[in-house]
N, C-alpha and C. Protein backbone atom coordinates (compact mmCIF):
# COMPACT_ATOMS: atom_id res chain seq x y z
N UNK A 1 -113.62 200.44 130.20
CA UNK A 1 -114.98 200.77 129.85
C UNK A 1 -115.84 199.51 129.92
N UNK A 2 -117.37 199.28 130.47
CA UNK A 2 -117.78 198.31 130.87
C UNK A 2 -118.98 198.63 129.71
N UNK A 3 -119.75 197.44 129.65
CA UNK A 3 -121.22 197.45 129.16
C UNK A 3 -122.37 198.74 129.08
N UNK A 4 -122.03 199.19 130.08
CA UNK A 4 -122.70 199.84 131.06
C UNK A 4 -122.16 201.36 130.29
N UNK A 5 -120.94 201.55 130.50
CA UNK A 5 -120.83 202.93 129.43
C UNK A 5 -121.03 202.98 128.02
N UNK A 6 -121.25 202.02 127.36
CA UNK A 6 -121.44 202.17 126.02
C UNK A 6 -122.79 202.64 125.86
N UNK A 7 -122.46 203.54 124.96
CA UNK A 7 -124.02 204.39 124.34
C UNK A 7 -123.93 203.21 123.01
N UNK A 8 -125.51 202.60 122.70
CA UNK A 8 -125.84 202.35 121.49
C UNK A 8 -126.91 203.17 120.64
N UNK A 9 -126.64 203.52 119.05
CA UNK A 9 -126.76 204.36 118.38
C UNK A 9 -127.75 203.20 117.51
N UNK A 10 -128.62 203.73 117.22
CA UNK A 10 -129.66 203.43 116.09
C UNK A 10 -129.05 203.30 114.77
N UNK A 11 -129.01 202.96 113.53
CA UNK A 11 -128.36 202.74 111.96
C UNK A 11 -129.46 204.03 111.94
N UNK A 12 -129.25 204.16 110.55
CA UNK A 12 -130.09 205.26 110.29
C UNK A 12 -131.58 203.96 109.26
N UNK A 13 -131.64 202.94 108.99
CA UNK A 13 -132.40 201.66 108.89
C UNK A 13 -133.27 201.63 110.13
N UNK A 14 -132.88 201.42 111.04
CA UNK A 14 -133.77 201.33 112.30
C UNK A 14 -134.58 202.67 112.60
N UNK A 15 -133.75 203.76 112.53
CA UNK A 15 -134.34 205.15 112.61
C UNK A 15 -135.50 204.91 111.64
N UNK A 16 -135.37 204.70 110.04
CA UNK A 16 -136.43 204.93 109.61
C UNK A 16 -137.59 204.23 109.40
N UNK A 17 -137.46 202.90 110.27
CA UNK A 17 -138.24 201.69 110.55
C UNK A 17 -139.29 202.54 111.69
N UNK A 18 -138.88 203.30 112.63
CA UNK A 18 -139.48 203.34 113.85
C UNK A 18 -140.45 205.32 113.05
N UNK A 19 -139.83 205.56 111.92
CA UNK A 19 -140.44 207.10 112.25
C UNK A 19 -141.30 206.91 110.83
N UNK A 20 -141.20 205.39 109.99
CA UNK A 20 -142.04 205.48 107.81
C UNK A 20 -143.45 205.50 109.24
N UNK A 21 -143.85 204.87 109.97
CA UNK A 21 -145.35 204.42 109.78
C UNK A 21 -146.31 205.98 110.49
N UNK A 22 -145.30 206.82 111.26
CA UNK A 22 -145.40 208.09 111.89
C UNK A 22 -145.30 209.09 111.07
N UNK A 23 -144.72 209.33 109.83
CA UNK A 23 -144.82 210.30 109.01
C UNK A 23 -145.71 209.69 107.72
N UNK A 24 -146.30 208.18 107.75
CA UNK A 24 -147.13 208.01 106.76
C UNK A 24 -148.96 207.87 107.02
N UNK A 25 -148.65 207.93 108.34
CA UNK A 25 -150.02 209.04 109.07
C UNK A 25 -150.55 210.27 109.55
N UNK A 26 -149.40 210.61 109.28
CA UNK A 26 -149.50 212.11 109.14
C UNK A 26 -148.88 212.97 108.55
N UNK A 27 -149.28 212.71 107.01
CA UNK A 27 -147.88 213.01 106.01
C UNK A 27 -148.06 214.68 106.01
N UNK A 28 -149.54 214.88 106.46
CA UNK A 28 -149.62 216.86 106.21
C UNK A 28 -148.54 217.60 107.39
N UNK A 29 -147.93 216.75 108.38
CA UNK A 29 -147.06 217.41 109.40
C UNK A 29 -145.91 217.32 108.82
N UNK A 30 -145.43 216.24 107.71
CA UNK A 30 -143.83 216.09 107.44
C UNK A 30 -143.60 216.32 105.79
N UNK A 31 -144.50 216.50 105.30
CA UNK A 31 -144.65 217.01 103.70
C UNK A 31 -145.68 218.08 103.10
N UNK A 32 -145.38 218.96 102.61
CA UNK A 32 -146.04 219.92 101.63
C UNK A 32 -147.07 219.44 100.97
N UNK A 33 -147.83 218.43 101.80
CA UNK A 33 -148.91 218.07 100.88
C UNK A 33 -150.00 218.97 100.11
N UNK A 34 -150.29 220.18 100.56
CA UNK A 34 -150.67 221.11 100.26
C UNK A 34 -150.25 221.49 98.72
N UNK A 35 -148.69 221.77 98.26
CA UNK A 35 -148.35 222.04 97.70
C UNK A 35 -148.05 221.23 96.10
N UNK A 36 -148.17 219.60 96.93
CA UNK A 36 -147.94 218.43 96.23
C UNK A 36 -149.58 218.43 95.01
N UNK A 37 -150.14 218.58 96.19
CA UNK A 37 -151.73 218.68 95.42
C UNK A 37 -152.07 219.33 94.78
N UNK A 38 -151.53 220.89 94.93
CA UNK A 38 -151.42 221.88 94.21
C UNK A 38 -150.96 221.55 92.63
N UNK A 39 -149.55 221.13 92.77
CA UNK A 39 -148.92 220.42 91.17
C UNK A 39 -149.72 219.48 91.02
N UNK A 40 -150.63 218.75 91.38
CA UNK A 40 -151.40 218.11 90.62
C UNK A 40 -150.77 216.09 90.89
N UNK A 41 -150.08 216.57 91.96
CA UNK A 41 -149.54 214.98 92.33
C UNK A 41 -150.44 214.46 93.75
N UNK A 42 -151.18 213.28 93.41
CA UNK A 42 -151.93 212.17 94.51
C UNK A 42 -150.79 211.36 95.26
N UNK A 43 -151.35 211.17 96.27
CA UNK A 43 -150.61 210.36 97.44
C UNK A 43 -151.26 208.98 97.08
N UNK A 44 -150.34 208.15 96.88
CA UNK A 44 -151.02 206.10 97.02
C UNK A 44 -150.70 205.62 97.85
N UNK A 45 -150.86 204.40 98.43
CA UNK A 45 -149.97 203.35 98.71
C UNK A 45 -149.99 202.07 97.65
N UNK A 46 -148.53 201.75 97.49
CA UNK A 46 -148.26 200.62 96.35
C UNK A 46 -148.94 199.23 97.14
N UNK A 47 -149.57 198.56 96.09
CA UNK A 47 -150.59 197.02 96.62
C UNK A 47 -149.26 196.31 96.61
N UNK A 48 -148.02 196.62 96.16
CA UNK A 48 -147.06 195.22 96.28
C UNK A 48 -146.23 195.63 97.77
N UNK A 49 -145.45 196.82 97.92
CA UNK A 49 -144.82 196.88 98.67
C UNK A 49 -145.38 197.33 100.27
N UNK A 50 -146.47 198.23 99.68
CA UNK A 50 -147.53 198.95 100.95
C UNK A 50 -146.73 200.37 101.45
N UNK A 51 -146.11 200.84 100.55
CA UNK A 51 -145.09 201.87 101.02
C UNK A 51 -146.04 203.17 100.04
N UNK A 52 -146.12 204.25 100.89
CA UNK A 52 -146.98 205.46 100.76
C UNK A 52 -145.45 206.20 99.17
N UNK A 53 -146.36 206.59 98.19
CA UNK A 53 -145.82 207.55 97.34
C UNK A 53 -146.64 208.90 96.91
N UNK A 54 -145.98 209.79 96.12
CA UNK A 54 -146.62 210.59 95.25
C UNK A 54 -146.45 210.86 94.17
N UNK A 55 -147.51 210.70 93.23
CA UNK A 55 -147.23 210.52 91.54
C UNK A 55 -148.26 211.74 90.98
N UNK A 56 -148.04 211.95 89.98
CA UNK A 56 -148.75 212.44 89.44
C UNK A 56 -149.26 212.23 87.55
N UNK A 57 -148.83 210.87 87.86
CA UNK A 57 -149.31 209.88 86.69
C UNK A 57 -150.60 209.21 87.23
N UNK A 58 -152.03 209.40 86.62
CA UNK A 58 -152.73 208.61 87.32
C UNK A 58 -152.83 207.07 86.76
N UNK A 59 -151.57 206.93 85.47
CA UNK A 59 -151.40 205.61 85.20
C UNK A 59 -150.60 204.75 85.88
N UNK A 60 -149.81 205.58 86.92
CA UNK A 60 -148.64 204.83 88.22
C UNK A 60 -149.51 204.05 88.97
N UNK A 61 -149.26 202.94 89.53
CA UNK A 61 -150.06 201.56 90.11
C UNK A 61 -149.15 201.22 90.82
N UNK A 62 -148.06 201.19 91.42
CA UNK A 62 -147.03 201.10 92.32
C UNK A 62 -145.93 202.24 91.92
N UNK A 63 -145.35 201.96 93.49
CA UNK A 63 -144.04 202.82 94.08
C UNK A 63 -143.33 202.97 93.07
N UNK A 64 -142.80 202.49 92.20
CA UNK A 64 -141.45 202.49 91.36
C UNK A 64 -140.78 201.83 92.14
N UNK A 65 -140.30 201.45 93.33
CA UNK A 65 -138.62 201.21 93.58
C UNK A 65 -138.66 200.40 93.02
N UNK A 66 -137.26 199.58 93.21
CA UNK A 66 -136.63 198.89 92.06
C UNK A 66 -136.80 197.26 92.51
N UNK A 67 -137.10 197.40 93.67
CA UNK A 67 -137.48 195.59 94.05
C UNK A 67 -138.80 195.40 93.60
N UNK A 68 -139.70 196.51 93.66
CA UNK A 68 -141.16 196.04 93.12
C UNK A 68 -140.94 196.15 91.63
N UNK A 69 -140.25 196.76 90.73
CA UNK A 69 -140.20 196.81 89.51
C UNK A 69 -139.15 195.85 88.74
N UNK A 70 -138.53 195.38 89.54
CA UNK A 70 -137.21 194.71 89.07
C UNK A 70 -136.38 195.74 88.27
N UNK A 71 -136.47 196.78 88.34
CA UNK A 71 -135.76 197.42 87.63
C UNK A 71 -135.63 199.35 88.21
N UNK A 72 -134.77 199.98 88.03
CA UNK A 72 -134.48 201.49 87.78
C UNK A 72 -135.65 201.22 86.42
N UNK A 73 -136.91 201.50 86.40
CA UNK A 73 -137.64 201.90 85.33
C UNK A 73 -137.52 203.15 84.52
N UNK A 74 -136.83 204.18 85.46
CA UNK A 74 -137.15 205.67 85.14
C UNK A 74 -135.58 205.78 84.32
N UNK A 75 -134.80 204.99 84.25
CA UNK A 75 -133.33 204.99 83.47
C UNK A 75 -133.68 205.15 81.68
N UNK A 76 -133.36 205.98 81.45
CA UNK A 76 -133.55 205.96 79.95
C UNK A 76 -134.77 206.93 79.35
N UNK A 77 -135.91 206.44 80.17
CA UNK A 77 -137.41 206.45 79.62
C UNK A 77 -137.29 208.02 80.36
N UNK A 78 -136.97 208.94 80.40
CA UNK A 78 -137.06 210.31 80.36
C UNK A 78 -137.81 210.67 82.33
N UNK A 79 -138.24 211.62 82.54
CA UNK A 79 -139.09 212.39 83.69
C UNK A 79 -139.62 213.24 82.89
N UNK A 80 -141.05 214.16 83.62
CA UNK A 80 -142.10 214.40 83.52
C UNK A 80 -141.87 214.99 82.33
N UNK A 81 -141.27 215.83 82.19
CA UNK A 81 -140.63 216.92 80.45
C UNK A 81 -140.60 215.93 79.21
N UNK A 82 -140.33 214.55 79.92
CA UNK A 82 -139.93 213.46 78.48
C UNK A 82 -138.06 213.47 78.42
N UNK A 83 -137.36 214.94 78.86
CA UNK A 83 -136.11 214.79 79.00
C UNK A 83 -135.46 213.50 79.24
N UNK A 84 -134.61 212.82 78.72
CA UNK A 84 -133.86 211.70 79.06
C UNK A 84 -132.67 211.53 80.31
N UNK A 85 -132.84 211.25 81.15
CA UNK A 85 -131.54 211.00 82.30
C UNK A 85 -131.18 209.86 82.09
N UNK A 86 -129.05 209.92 82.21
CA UNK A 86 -128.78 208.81 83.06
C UNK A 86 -128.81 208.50 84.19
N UNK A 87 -128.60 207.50 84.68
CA UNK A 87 -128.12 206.68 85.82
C UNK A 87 -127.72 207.77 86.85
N UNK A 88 -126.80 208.21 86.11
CA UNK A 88 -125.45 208.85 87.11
C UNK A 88 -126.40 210.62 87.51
N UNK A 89 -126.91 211.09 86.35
CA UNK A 89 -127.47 211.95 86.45
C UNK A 89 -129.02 211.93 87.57
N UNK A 90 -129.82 210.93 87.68
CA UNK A 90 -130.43 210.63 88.38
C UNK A 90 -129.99 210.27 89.92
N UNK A 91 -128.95 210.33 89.77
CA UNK A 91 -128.23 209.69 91.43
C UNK A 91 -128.18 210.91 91.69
């Protein structure tokens, strides 16, 4: 088998490098935004990371993930009900 027959395959990292900036311009083709708005959740983009979310806290000011927060913030401190999750339960 030479160079030449090898198929190379994308990571699924590269896949989603080439399709965040295509579904974050046109999020009404790849999300229920309709429906999102409906529950009462806004679309942002976070000022630290620049990565498009939807919250429906209008006290949320960034993404949550965990490199802009230094932390799993949402561990402990409950979801929308106030209910408490773990870790494991959140995974």
């Amino acid at each position: 088998m030479t160079d030449a027959d090898t198929v190379k395959c994308l990571s699924a990292k590269e896949i989603k490098q080439l399709v965040k900036p295509v579904f974050a311009a046109n999020p009404e083709k790849y999300y229920p935004v309709t429906t999102f708005k409906n529950l009462g959740f806004n679309r942002r983009q976070c000022p630290i990371s620049n990565e498009w979310y939807w919250t429906y806290k209008d006290s949320k000011k960034t993404c949550g993930d965990s490199n802009v927060e230094g932390e799993y913030s949402f561990i402990g401190k409950g979801y929308g009900d106030g209910k408490k999750i773990t870790y494991a339960e959140a995974w």
